[in-house]
Each structure stands twice: as C-alpha cells, then as structure tokens.
C-alpha atoms as a PDB file:
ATOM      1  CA  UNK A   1     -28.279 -25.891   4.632  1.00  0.00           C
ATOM      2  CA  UNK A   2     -28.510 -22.391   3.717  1.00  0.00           C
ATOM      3  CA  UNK A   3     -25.962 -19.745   4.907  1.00  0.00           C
ATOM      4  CA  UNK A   4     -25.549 -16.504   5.097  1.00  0.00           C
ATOM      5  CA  UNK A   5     -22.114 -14.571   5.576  1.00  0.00           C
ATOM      6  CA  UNK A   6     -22.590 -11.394   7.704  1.00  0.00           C
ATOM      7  CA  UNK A   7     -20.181  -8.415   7.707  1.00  0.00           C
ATOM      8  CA  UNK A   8     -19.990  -6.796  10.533  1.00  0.00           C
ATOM      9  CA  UNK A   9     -19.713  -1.945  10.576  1.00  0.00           C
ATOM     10  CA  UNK A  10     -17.558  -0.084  12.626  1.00  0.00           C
ATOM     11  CA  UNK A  11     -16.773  -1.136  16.493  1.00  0.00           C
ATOM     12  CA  UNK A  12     -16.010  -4.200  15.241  1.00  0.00           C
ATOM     13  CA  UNK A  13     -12.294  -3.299  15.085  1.00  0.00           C
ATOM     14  CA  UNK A  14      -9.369  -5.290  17.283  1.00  0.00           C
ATOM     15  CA  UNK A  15      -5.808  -5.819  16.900  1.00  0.00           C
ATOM     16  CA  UNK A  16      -3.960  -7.631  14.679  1.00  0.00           C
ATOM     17  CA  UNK A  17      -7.259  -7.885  12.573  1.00  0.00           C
ATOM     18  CA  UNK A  18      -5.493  -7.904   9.456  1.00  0.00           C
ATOM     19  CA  UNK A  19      -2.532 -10.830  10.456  1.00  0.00           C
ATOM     20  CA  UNK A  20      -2.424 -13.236   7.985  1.00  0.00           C
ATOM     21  CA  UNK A  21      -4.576 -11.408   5.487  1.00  0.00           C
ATOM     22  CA  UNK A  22      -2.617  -8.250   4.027  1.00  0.00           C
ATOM     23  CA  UNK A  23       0.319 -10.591   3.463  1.00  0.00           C
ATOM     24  CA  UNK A  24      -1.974 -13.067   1.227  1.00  0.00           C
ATOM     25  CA  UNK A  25      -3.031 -10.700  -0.301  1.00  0.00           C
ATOM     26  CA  UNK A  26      -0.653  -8.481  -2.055  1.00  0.00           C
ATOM     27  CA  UNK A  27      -2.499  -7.324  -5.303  1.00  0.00           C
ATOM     28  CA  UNK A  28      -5.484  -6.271  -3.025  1.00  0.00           C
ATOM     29  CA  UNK A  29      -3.015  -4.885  -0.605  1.00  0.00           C
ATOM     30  CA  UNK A  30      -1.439  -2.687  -2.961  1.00  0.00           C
ATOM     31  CA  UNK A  31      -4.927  -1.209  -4.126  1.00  0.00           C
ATOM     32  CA  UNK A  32      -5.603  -0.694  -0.695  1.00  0.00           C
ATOM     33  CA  UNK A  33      -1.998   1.466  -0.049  1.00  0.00           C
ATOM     34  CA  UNK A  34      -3.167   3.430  -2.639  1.00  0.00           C
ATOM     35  CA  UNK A  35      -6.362   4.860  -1.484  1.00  0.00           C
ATOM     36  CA  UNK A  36      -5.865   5.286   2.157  1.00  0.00           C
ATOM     37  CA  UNK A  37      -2.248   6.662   1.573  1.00  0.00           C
ATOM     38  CA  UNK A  38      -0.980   4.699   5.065  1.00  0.00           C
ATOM     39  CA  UNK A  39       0.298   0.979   4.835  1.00  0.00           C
ATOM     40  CA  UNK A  40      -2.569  -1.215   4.942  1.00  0.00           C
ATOM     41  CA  UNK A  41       0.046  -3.918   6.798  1.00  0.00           C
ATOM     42  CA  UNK A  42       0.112  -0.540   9.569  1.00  0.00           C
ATOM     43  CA  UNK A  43      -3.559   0.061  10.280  1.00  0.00           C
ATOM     44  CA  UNK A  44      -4.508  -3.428  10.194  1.00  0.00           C
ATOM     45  CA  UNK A  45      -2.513  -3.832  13.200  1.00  0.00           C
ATOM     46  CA  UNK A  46      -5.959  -1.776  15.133  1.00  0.00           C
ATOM     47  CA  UNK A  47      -2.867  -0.166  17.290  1.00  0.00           C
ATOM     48  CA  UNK A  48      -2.613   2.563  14.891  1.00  0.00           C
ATOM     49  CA  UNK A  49      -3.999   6.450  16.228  1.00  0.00           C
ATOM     50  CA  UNK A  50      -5.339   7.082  12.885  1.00  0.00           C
ATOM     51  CA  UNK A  51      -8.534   4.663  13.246  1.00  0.00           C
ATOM     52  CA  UNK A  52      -9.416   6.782  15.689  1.00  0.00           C
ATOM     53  CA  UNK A  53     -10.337   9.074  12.906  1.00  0.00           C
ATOM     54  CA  UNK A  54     -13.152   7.512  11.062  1.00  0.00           C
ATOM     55  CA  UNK A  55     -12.364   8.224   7.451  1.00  0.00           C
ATOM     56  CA  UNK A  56      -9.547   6.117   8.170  1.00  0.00           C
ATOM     57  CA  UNK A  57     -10.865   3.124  10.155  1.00  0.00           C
ATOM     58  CA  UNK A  58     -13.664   2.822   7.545  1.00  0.00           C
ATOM     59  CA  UNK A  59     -11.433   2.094   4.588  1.00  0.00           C
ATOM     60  CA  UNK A  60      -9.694  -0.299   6.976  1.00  0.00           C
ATOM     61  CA  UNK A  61     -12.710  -2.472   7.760  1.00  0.00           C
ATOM     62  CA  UNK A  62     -13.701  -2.678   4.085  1.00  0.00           C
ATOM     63  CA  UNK A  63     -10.180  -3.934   3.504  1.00  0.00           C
ATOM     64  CA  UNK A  64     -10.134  -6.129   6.520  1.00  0.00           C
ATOM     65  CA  UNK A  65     -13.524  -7.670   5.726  1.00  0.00           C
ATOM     66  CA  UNK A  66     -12.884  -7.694   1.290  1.00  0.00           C
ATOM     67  CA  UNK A  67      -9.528  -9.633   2.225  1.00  0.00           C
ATOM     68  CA  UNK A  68     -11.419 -12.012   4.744  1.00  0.00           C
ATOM     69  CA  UNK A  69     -14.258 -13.058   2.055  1.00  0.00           C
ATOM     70  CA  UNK A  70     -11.501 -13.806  -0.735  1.00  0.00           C
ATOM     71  CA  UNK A  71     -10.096 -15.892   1.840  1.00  0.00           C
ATOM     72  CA  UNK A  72     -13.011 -17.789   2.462  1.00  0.00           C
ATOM     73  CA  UNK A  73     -14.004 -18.190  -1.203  1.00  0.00           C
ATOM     74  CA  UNK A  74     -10.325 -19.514  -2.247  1.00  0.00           C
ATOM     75  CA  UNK A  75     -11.182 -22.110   0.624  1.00  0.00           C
ATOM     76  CA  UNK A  76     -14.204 -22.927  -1.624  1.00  0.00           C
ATOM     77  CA  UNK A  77     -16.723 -21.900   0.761  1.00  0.00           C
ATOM     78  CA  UNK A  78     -19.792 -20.068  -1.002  1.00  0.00           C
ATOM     79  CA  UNK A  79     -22.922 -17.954   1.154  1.00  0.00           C
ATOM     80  CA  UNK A  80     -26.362 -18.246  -0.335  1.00  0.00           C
ATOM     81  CA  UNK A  81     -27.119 -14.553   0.866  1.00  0.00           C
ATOM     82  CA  UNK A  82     -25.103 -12.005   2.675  1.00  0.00           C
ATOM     83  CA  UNK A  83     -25.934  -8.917   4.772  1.00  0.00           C
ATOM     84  CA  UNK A  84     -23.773  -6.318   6.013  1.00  0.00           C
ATOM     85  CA  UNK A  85     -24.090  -4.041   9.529  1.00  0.00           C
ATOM     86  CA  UNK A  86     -23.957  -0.581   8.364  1.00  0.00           C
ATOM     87  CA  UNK A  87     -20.231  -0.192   7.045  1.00  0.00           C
ATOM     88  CA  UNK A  88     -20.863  -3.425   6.297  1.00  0.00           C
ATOM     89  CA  UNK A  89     -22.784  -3.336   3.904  1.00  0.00           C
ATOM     90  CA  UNK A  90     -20.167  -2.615   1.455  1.00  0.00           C
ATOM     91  CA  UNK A  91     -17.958  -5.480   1.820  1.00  0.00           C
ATOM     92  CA  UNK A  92     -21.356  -7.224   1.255  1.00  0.00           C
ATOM     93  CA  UNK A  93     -21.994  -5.989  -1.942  1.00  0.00           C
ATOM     94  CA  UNK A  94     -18.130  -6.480  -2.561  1.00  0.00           C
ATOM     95  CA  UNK A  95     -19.028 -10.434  -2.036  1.00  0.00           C
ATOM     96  CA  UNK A  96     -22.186 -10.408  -3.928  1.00  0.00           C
ATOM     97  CA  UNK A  97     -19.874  -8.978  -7.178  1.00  0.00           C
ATOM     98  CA  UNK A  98     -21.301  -5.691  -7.080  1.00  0.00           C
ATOM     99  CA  UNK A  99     -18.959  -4.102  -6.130  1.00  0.00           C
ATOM    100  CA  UNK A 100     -15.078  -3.700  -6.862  1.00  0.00           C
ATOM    101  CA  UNK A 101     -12.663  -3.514  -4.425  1.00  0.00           C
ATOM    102  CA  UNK A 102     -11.368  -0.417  -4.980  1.00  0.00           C
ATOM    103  CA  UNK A 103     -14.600   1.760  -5.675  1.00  0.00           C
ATOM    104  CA  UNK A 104     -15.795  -0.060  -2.474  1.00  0.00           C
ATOM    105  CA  UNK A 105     -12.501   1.452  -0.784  1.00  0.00           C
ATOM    106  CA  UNK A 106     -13.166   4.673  -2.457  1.00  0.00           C
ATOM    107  CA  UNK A 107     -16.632   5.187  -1.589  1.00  0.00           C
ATOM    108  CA  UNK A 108     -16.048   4.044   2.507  1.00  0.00           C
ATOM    109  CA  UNK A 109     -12.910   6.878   2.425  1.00  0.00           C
ATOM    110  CA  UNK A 110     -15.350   9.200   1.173  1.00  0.00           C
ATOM    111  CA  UNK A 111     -18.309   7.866   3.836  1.00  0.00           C
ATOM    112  CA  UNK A 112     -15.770   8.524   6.824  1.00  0.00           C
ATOM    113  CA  UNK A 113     -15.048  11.789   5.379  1.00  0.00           C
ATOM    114  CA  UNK A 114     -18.238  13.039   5.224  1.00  0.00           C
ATOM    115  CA  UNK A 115     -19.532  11.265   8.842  1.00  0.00           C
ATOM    116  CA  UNK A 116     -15.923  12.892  10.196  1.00  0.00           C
ATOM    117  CA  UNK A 117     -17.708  16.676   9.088  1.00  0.00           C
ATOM    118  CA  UNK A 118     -20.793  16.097  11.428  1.00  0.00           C
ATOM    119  CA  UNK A 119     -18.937  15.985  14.881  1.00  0.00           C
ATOM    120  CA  UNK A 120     -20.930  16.803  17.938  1.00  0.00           C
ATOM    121  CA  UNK A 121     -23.318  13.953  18.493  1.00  0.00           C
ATOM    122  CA  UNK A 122     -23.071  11.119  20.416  1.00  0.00           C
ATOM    123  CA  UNK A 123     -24.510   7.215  20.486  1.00  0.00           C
ATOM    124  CA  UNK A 124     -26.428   5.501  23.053  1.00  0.00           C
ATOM    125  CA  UNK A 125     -26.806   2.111  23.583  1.00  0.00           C
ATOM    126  CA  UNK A 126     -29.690   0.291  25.215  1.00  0.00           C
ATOM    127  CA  UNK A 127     -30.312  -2.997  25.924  1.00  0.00           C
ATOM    128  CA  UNK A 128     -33.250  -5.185  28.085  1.00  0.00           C
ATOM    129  CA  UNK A 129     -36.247  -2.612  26.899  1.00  0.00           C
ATOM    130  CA  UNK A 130     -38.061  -3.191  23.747  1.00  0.00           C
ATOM    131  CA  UNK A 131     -38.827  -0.571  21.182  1.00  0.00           C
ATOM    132  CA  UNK A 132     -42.110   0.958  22.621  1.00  0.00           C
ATOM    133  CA  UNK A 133     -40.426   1.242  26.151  1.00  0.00           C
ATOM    134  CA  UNK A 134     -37.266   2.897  24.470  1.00  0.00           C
ATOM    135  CA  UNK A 135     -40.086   5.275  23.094  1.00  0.00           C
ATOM    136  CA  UNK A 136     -42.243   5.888  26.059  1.00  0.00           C
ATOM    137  CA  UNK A 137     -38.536   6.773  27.749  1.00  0.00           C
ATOM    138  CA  UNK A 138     -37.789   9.324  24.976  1.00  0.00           C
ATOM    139  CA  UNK A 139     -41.500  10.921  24.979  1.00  0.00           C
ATOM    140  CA  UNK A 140     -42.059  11.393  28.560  1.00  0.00           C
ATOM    141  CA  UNK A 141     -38.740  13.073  28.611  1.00  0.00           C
ATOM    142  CA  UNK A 142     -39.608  15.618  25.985  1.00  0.00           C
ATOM    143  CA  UNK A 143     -36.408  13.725  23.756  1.00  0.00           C
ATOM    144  CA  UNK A 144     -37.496  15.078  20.736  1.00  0.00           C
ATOM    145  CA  UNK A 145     -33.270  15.558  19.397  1.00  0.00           C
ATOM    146  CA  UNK A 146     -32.588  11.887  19.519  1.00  0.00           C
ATOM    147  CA  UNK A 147     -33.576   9.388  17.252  1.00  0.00           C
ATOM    148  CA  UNK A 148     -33.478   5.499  17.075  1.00  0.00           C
ATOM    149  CA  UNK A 149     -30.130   4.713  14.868  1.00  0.00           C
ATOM    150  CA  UNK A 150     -30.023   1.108  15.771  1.00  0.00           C
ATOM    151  CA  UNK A 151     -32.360  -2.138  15.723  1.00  0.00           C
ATOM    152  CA  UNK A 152     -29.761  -5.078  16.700  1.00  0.00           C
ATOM    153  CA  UNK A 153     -32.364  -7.171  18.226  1.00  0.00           C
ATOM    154  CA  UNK A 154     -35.718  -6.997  20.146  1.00  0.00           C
ATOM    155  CA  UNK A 155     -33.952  -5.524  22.986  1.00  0.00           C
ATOM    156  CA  UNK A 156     -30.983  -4.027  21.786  1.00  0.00           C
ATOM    157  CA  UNK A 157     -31.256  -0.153  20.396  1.00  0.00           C
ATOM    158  CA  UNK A 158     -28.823   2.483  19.626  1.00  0.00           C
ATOM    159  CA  UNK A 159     -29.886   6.219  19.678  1.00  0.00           C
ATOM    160  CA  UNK A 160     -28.463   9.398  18.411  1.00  0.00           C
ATOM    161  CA  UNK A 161     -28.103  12.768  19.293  1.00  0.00           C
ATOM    162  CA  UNK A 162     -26.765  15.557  21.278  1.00  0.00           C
ATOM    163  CA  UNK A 163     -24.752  14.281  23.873  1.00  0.00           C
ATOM    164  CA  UNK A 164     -26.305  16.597  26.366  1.00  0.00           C
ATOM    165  CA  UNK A 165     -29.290  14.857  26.087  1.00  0.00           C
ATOM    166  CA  UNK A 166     -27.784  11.229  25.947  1.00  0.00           C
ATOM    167  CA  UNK A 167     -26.429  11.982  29.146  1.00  0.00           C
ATOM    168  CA  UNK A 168     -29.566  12.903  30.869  1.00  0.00           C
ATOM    169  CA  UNK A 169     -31.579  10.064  29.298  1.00  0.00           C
ATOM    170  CA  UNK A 170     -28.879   7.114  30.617  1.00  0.00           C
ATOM    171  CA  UNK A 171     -30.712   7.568  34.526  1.00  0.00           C
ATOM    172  CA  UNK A 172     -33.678   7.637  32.748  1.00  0.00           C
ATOM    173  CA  UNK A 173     -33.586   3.796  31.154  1.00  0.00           C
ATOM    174  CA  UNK A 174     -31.948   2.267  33.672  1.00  0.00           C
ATOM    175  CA  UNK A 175     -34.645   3.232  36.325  1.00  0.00           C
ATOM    176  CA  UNK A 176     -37.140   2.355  33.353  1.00  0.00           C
ATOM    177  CA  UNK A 177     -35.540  -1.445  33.172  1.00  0.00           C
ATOM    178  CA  UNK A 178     -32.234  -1.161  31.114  1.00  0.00           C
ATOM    179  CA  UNK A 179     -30.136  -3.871  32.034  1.00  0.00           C
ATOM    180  CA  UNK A 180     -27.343  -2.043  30.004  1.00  0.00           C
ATOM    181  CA  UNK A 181     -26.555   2.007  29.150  1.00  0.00           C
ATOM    182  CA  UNK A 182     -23.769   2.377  27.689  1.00  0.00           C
ATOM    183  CA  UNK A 183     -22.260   5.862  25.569  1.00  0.00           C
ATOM    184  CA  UNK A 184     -20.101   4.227  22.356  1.00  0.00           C
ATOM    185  CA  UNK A 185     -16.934   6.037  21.669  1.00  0.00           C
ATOM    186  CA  UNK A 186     -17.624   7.846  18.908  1.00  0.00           C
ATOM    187  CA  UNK A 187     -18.698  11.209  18.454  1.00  0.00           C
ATOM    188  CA  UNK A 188     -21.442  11.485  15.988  1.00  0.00           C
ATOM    189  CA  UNK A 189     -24.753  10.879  15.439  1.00  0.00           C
ATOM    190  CA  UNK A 190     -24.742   7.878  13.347  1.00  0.00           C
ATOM    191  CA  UNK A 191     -27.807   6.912  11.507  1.00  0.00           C
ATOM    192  CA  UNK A 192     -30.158  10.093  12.432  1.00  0.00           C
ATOM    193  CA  UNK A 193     -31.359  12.873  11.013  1.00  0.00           C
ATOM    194  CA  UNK A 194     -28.457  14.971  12.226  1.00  0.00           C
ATOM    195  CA  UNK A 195     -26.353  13.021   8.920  1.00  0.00           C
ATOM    196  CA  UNK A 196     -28.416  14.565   6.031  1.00  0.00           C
ATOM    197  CA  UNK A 197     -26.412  16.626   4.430  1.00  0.00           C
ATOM    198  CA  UNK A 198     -23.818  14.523   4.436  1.00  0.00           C
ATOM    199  CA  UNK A 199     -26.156  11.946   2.920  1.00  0.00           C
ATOM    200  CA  UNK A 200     -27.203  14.268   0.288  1.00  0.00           C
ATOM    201  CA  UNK A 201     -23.732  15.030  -0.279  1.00  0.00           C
ATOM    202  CA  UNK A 202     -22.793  11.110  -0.719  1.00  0.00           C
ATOM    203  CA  UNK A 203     -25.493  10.653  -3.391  1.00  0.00           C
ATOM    204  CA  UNK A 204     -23.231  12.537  -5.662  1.00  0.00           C
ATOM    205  CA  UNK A 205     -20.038   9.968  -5.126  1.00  0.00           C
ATOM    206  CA  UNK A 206     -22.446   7.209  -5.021  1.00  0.00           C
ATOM    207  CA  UNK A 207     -23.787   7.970  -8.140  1.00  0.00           C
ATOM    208  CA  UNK A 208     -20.335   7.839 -10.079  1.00  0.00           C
ATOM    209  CA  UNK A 209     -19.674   4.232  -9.372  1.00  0.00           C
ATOM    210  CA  UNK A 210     -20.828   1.389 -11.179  1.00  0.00           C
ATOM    211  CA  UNK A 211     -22.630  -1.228  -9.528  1.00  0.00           C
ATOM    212  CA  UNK A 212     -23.411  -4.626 -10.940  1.00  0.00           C
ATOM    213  CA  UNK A 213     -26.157  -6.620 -10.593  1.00  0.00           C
ATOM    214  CA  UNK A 214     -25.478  -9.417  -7.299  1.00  0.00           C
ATOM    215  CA  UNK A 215     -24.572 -12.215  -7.875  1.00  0.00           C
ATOM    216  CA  UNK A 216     -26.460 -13.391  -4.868  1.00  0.00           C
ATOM    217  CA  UNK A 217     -29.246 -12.005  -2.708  1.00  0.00           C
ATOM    218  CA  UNK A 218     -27.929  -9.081  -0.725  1.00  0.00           C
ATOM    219  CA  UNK A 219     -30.048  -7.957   2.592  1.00  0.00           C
ATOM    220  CA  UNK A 220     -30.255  -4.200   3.313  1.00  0.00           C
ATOM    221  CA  UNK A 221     -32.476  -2.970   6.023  1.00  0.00           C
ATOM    222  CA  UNK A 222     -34.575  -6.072   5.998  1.00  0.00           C
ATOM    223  CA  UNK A 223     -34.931  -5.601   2.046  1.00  0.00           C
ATOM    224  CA  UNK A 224     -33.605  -7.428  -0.563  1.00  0.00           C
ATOM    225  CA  UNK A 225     -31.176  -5.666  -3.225  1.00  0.00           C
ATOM    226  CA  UNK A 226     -31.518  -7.212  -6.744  1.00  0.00           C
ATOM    227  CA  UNK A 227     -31.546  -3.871  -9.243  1.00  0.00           C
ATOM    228  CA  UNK A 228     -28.194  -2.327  -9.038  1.00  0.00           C
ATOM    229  CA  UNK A 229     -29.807   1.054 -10.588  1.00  0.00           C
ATOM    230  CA  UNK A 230     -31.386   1.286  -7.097  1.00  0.00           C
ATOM    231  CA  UNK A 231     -28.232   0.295  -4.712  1.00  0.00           C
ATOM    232  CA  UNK A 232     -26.623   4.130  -4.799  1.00  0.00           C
ATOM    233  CA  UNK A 233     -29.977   5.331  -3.832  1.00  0.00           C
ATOM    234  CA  UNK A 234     -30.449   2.683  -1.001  1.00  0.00           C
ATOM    235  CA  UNK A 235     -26.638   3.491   0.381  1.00  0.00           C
ATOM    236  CA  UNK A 236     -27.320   7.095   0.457  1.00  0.00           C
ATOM    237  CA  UNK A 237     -30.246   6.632   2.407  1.00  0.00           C
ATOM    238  CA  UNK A 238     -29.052   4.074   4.707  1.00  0.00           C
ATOM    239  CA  UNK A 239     -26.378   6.839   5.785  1.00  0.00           C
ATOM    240  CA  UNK A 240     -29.387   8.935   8.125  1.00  0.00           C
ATOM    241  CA  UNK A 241     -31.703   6.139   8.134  1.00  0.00           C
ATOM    242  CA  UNK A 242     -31.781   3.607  10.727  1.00  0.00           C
ATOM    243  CA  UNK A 243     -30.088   0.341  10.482  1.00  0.00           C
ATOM    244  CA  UNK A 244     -32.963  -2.128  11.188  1.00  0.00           C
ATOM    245  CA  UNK A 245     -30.880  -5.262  11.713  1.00  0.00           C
ATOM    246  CA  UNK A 246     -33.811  -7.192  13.538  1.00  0.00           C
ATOM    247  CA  UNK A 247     -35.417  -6.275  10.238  1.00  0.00           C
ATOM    248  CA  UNK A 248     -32.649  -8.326   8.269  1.00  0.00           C
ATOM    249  CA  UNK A 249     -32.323 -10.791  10.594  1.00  0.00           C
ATOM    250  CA  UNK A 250     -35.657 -11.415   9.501  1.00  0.00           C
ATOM    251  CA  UNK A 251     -35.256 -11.882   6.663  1.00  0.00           C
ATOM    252  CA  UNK A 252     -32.655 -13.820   6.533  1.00  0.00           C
ATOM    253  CA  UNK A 253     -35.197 -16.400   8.010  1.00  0.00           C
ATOM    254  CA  UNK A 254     -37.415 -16.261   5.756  1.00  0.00           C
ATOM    255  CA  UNK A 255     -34.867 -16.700   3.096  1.00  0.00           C
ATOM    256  CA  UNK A 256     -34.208 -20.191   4.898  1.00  0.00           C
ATOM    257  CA  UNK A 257     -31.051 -19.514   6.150  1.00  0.00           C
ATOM    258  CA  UNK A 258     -29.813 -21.464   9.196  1.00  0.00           C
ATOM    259  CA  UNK A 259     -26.271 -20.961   9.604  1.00  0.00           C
ATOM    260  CA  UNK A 260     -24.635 -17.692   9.376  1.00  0.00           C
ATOM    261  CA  UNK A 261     -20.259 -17.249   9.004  1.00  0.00           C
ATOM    262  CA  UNK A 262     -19.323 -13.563  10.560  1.00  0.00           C
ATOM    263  CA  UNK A 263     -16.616 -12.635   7.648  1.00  0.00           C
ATOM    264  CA  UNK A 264     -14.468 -10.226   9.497  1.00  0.00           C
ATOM    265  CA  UNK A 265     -13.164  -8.939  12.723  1.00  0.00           C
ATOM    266  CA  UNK A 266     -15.211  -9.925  15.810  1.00  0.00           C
ATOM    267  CA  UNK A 267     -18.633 -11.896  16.694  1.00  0.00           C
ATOM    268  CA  UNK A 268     -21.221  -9.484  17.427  1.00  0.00           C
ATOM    269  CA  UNK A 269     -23.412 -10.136  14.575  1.00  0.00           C
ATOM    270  CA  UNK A 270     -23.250 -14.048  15.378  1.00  0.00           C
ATOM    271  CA  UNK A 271     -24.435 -13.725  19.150  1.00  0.00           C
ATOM    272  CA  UNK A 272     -27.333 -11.183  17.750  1.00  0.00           C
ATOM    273  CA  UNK A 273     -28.572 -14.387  15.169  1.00  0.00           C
ATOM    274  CA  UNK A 274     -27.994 -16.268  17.530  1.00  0.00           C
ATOM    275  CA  UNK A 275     -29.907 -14.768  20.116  1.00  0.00           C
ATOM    276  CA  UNK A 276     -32.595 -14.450  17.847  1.00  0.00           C
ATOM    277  CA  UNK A 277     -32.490 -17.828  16.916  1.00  0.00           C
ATOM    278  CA  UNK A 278     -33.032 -19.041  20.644  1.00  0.00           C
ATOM    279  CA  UNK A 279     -36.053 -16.481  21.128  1.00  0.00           C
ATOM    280  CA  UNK A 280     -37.581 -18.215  18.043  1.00  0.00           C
ATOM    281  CA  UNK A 281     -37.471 -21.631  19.300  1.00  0.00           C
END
C-alpha cells in the first residue's frame, strides 16, 4: 500500500484545531510564540479575530498542520509521498525534511503579509461545469479580469478577480449548469495574475532560506519536487499561478498511491481523492 499524506491551505480552519497538539508540543510551541507574537495555545482555538487577518491565520495552519505530522510520525506512521493545497504546501515540505519549522513559520508570516497588501479581489467557486464550460462562461461574457485560481477536481474551479465581475458572472454559471456558486470569504485574488508583485516580492524571502533536499517525493502542481535549488523558485511561482490539484491528484496515481491521510484540520482534500477515485473506477 502506498500513501500519501495531504495538507490541506487556508479555509481549512475550525475550532479547537489545535486541542491536544500545542500542549504536546511545547518546544515547537514555543518557536511558534515567537514568530507570530500571539499565543499559539490562543489562535489555535479558530475563535480568535486575528485569523481573520491572513498573515495571521497562515502561520497558524503551518503550525496546526507541522504539529499534526510530528504527531503522526511519533505514532510511527510514515507517507510514501506528500502534497500540500496551496498553504499547504509548506507543511509538506516541512514533512518531506525540507523544510524547518521555523523558516516554514517565517516564510507563511511573510506569504500572509504580502497576500494581506493585495486587497480588493474576490474568489469564486464553481462546481458541476468542467473546465471548457467554465471558459466558454468567462469568454462569452467578455471576463477577461478573472482568471482560473483553482483546479480541485474535474468539476470543481475557483476563479479570481474583481468582485464586480464575480458578482455578475454567479447568474451566469448557474443558468450555464452550476450546481454550486458560491463567493469564499476572503478578499483577494488568490492564485491570479492580480498577486505578482507580491510574488516577485516573495522571491526575495524565499531565496534566503535553506531548503534541503526531500526526503520523500513532494507533489507541487502535478510536478514532482526533488532539487531543492529549484523549490524557492517553484513557491514563488505557485503564489499567482494556479493551483492545479486535479493535476496532483494525478499524479499521485501514477505514483501508485492508494490511500491518502489528510494531516490537519478538516477533510476536503480526502472527499476530492476520493471523488476522483470513484470517477476512475
């Protein structure tokens, strides 16, 4: 059997995600108190206001989801391969050994930061069309602002853009076959074009931090990472480029894994391998 732990990106936060973890943890907890200058023990509760701020709730998850792997390895489980959504791909690399705690903490802070600088966009998500629908949608309605941030499934998407134009578009699927519409509450444009400078401007943090080699295979984007000279590179770009989790998914198959462990809050990622797993049949 070949498995895969998946670390699930931002939205996947909940209450009391940290109980039982921050306590266990103390030397990881401290490091943690240190960067993000609140408790740990306080935003892990997912009550906090802070995470509503994103260079806060990002640090969090990395925590949340670093804490929830060492816990899993000191039960003596192993993964083969891991892949992270998004924000999650840090805690990925953190289980792969290429990356330490804190630096991962570090560089997440800084990611929220610079995300928190581009307000004014908003995030759609679509589900029941596949991708050429979702583009025939956005062409015949001239929706040349909003790009494709998302690929969770075959037909599950996640645009970005203006919210303006979000909000005229939502009509638009639905009468084009959307069995689901829905704004997420956040207010930028995640994973578009509208996030370049602040992807130019992580490059520079990125660069700074020493990755090692994995230790294991780690998926990005439907690729595999293996040369840690190119993982700054790879994160930099992944902060305007699409996340292509079908893509991953993907490969994850043809990697041979068939059972995946969700390490951290929530099950999102499990239901989308899972739905893949029973359109593959």
């Amino acid at each position: 059997m070949t498995t895969a732990w998946l670390f699930p990106g931002q939205g996947s936060q909940r209450e009391d995600m940290g109980r039982g973890l921050v306590e266990r943890y103390p030397d990881l907890t401290r490091q943690a108190d240190e960067v993000l200058t609140v408790p740990l023990a306080t935003l892990a509760s997912g009550t906090d206001p802070r995470l509503r701020e994103t260079e806060h709730l990002q640090p969090v998850l990395f925590a949340i989801c670093a804490l929830a792997c060492r816990a899993a390895t000191d039960a003596g489980e192993q993964p083969h391969v891991v892949a992270g959504h998004s924000l999650g791909e840090y805690a990925a690399l953190y289980a792969a050994g290429s990356l330490g705690f804190a630096d991962g903490l570090r560089l997440v802070r800084r990611r929220g930061e610079l995300m928190a600088r581009c307000p004014g966009g908003r995030m759609l998500a679509v589900v029941g069309l596949d991708e050429p629908a979702v583009h025939r949608v956005l062409a015949d309605e001239a929706a040349i602002d909003v790009d494709v941030a998302n690929r969770n499934g075959e037909r599950q998407f996640v645009l970005s853009g203006p919210d303006g134009t979000l909000r005229l578009l939502r009509d638009r699927f639905t009468a084009a076959g959307a069995t689901k519409c829905v704004p997420l509450a956040v207010s930028i444009a995640a994973h578009s074009r509208y996030l370049a400078y602040a992807s130019a401007l992580f490059a520079r943090d990125l660069a700074a931090v020493p990755f090692g080699p994995p230790r294991i295979p780690v998926v990005s984007n439907g690729d595999v990472l293996t040369d840690p000279t190119t993982i700054a590179g790879t994160l930099a770009a992944n902060l305007s480029a699409p996340v292509d989790w079908t893509a991953s998914m993907a490969r994850l198959a043809t990697l041979g894994v068939d059972r995946v462990r969700e390490i951290g809050p929530g099950h999102v990622l499990t239901r989308l391998w899972e739905a893949r797993a029973a359109a593959h049949i």
